[in-house]
Protein backbone atom coordinates (compact mmCIF):
# COMPACT_ATOMS: atom_id res chain seq x y z
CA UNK A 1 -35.92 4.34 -41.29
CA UNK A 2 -37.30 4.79 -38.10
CA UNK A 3 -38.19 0.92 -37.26
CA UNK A 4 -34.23 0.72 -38.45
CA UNK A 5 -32.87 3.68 -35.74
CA UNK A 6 -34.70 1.78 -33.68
CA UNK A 7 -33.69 -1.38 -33.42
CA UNK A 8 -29.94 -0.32 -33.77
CA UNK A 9 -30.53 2.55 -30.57
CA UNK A 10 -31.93 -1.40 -28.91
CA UNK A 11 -29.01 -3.25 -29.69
CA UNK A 12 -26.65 -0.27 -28.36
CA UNK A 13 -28.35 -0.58 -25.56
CA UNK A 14 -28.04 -4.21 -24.60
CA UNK A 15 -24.42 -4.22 -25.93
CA UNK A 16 -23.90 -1.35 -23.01
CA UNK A 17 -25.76 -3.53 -20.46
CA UNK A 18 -23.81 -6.55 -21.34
CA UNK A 19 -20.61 -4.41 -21.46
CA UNK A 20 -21.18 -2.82 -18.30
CA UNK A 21 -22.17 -6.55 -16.45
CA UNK A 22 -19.17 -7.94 -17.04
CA UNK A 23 -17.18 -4.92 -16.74
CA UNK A 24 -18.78 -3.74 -13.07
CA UNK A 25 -18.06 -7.66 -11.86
CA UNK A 26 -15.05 -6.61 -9.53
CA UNK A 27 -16.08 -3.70 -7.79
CA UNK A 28 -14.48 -2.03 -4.43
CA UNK A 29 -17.15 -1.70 -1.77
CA UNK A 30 -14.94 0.35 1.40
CA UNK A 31 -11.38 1.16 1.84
CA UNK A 32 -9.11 2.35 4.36
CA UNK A 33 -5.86 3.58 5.20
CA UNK A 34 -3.81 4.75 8.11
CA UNK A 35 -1.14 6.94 7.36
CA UNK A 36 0.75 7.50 10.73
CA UNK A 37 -2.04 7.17 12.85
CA UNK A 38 -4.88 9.27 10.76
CA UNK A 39 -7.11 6.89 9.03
CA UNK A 40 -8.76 7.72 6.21
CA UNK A 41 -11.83 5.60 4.73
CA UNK A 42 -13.96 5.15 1.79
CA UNK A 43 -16.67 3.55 0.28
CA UNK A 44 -19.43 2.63 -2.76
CA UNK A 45 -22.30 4.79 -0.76
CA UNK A 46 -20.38 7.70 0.35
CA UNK A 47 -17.21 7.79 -2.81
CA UNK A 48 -13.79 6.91 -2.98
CA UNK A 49 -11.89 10.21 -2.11
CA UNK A 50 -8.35 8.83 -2.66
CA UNK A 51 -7.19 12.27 -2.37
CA UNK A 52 -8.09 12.96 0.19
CA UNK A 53 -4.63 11.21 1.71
CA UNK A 54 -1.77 12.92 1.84
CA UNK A 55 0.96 12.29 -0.88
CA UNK A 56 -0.96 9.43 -2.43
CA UNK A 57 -0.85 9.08 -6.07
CA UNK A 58 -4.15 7.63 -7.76
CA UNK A 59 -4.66 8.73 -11.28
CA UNK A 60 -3.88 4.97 -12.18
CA UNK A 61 -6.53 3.10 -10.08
CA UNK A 62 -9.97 2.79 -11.39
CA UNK A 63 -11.91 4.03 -8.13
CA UNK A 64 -15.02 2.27 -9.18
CA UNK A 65 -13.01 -1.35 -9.44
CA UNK A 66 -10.31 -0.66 -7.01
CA UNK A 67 -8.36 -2.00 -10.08
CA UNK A 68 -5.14 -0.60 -10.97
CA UNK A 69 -1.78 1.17 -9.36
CA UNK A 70 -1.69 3.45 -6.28
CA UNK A 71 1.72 5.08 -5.20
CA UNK A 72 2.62 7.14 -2.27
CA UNK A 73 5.75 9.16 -1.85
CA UNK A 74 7.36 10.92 1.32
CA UNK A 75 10.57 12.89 2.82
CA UNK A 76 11.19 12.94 6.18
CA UNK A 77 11.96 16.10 7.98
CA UNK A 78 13.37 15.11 10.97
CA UNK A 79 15.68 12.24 12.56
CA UNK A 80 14.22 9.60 13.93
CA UNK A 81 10.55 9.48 12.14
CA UNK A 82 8.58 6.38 12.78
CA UNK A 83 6.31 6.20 9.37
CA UNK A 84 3.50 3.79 9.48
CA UNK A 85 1.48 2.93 5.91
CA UNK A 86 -1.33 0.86 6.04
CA UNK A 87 -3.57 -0.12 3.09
CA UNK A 88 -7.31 -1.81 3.14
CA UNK A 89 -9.36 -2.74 0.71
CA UNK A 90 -12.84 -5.11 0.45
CA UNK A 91 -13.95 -5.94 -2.89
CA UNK A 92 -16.76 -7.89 -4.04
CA UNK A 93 -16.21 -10.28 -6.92
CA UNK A 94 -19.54 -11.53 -8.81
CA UNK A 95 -21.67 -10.28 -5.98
CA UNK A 96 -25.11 -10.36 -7.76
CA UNK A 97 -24.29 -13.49 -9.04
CA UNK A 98 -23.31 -16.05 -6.54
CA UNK A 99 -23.16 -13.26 -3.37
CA UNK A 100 -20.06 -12.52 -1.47
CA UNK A 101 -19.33 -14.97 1.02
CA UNK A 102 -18.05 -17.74 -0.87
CA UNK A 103 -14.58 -16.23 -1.72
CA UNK A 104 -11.02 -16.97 0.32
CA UNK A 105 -7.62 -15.95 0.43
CA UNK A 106 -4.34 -16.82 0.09
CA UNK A 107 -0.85 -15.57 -0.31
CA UNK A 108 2.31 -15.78 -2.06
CA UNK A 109 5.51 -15.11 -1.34
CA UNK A 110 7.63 -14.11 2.03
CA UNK A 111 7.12 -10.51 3.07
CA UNK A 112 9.32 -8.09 2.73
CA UNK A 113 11.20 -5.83 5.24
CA UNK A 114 9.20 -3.95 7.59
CA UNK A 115 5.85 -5.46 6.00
CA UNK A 116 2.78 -6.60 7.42
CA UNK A 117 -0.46 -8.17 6.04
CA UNK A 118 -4.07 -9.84 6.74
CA UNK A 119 -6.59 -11.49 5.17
CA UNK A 120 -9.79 -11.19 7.22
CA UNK A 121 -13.47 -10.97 7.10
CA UNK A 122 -14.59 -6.96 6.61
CA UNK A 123 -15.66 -7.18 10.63
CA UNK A 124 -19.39 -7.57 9.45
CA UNK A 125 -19.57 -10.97 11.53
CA UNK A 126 -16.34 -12.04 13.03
CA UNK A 127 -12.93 -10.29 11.44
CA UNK A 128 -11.06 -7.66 13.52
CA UNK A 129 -9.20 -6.02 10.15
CA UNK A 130 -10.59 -2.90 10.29
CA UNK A 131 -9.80 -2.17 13.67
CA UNK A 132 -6.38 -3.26 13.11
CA UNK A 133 -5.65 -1.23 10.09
CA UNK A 134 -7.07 2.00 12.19
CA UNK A 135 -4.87 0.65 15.22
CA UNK A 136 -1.69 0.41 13.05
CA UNK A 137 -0.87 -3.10 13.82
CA UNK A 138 -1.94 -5.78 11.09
CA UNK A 139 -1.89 -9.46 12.70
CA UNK A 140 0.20 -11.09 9.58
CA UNK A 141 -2.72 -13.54 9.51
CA UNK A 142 -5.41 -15.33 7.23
CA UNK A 143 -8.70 -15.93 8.14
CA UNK A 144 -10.76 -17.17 5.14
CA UNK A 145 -8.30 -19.61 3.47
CA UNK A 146 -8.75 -21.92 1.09
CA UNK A 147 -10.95 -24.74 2.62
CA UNK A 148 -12.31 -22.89 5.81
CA UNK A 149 -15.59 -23.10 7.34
CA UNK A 150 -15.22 -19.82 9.14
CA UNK A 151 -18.55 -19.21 11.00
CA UNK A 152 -19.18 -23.04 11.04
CA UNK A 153 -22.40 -22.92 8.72
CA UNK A 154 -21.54 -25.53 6.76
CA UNK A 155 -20.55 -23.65 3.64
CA UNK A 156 -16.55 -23.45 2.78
CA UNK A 157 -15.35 -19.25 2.48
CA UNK A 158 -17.15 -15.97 3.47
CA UNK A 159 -16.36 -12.30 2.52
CA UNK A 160 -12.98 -11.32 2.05
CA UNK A 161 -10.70 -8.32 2.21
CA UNK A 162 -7.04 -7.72 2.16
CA UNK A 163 -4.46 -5.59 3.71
CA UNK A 164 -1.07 -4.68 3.70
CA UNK A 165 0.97 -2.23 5.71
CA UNK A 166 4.63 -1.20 6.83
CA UNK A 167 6.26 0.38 10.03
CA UNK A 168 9.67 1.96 9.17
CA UNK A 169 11.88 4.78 10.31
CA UNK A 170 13.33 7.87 8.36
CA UNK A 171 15.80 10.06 9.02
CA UNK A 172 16.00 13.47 7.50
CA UNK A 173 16.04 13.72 3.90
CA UNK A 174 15.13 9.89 3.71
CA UNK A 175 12.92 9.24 1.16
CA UNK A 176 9.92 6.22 1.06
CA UNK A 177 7.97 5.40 -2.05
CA UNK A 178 5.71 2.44 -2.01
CA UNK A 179 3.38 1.06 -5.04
CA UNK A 180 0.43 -0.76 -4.45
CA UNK A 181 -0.56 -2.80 -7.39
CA UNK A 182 -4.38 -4.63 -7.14
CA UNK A 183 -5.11 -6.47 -10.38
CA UNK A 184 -7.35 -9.07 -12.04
CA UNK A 185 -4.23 -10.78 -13.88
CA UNK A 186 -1.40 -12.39 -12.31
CA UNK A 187 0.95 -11.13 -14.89
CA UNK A 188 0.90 -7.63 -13.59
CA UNK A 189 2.37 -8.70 -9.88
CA UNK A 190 5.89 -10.44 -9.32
CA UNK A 191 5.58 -13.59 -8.56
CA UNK A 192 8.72 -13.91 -6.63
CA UNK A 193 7.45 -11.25 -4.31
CA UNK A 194 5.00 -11.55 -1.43
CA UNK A 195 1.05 -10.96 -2.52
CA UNK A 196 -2.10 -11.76 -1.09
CA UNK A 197 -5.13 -12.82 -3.52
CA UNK A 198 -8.99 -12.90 -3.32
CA UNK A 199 -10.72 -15.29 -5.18
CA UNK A 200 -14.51 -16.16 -6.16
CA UNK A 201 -14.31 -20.34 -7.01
CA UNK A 202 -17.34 -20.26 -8.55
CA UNK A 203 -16.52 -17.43 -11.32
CA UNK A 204 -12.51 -18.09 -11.22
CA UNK A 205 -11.89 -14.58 -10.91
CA UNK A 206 -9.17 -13.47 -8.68
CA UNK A 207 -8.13 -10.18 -7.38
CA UNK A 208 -4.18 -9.73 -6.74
CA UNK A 209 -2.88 -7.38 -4.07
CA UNK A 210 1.04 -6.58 -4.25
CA UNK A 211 2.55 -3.68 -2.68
CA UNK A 212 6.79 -2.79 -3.00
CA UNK A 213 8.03 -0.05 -0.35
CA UNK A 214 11.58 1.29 -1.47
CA UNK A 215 13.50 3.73 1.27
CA UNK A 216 15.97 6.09 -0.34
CA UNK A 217 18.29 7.24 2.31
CA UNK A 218 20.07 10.48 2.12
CA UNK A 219 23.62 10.90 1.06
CA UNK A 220 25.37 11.75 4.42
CA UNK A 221 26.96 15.14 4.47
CA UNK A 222 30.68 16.07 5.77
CA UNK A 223 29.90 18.04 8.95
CA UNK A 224 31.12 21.63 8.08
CA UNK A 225 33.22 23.14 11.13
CA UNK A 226 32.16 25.89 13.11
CA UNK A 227 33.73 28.77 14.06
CA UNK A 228 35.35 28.06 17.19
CA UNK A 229 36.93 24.75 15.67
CA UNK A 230 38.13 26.41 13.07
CA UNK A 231 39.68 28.95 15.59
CA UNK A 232 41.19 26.48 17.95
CA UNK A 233 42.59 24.55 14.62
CA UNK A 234 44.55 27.96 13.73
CA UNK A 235 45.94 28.33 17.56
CA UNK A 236 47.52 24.59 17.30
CA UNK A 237 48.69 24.84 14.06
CA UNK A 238 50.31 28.31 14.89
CA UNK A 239 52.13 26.96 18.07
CA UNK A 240 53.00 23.87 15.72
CA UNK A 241 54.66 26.51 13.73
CA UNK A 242 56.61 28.42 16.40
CA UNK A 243 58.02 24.85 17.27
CA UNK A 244 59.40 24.01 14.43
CA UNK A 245 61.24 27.30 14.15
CA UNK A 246 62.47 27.24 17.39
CA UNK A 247 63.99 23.93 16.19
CA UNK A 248 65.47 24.88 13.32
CA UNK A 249 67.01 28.10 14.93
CA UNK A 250 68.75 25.88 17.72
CA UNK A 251 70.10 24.12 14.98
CA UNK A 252 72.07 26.37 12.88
């Protein structure tokens, strides 16, 4: 009974080792994001404190695999608000299999309105995306595409990550919700929209980045009167009055 327990406690074992392998095959090493000028930044050694950023929804995003939905929501309170979102994240696909700097990236799509993107190098050699994303101004750009010999060693793709951002105004009461959607399947992003991709060629495995910012503006309200136009209304309406019966009384 005990040779039995023990070989089935064995095969549990293995089944979780196998399970977790192919499971922990995307992972998210750092992210970032600026959100009007504060950046906020997390990684594999230190955690991925999504909360930590304001008004950012992340109870559908795996933080381990930086797989799943993110959503942020905001109302402005004042006229005029210049609102900047930008997103960052570097995930490794297959990295103890075939390493990391093999990969590319591509897009899809024409952006949207007030969107920006880039596909860059994690600045661990040559890429400059990190310091965009914490200077608010993504360069619309891909570095590692499909094909390219980046640092020139001979061997096509290097490491890849991915953002996308927007620049917008609000006025009060406006309302801006975007959705970021990073997924392993191409049937949870619309295809007719813009996206940017990741891809390891030599385990087929893709990571899709999407993102959809919708601006609800706020009904516009009839301006109520104040007191002294409602008193200066009553004057010309009273001398309208005395006008018309001085009119009438010539009359008859």
């Amino acid at each position: 009974m005990g040779n039995k327990f023990s070989s089935i406690l064995i095969l549990s074992l293995l089944f979780l080792i196998i399970s977790s392998t192919s499971y922990a095959s995307i992972s998210l090493y750092q992210w970032g994001i600026n959100l009007n000028g504060t950046f906020y930044y997390g990684n594999v050694t230190y955690g991925n404190h999504f909360g930590d950023v304001p008004g950012l929804g992340h109870d559908l995003l795996d933080p381990e695999r930086g797989l799943g939905t993110l959503t942020w929501h905001y109302t402005a309170a004042a006229e005029g608000e210049d609102v900047l979102f930008i997103s960052w994240f570097d995930h490794e696909i297959d990295e103890y299999e075939n390493g990391f700097i093999n990969e590319y990236g591509s897009t899809g799509g024409v952006p949207g309105p007030y969107q920006m993107w880039e596909i860059d190098e994690p600045m661990y050699l040559f890429g400059d995306i990190a310091w965009n994303v914490n200077n608010g101004v993504l360069d619309s750009s891909n570095s590692i595409f499909v094909g390219s010999d980046p640092t020139g060693d001979g061997i096509e793709g290097d490491d890849v990550s991915m953002a996308l951002g927007w620049n917008f105004v609000l006025n009060m009461g406006d309302r801006a919700d975007i959705a970021l959607i990073l997924s392993e399947d191409d049937a949870d992003i619309d295809g007719a929209a813009f996206f940017l991709s990741h891809t390891d060629p030599d385990s087929h495995k893709t990571v899709y980045f999407q993102g959809d910012l919708v601006i609800t503006r706020a009904p516009n309200p009839v301006p109520i009167p104040g007191a002294g136009v409602l008193l200066a209304a009553g004057l010309v309406m009273s001398g309208v009055a005395r006008k018309l019966i001085n009119r009438a009384g010539g009359r008859s």
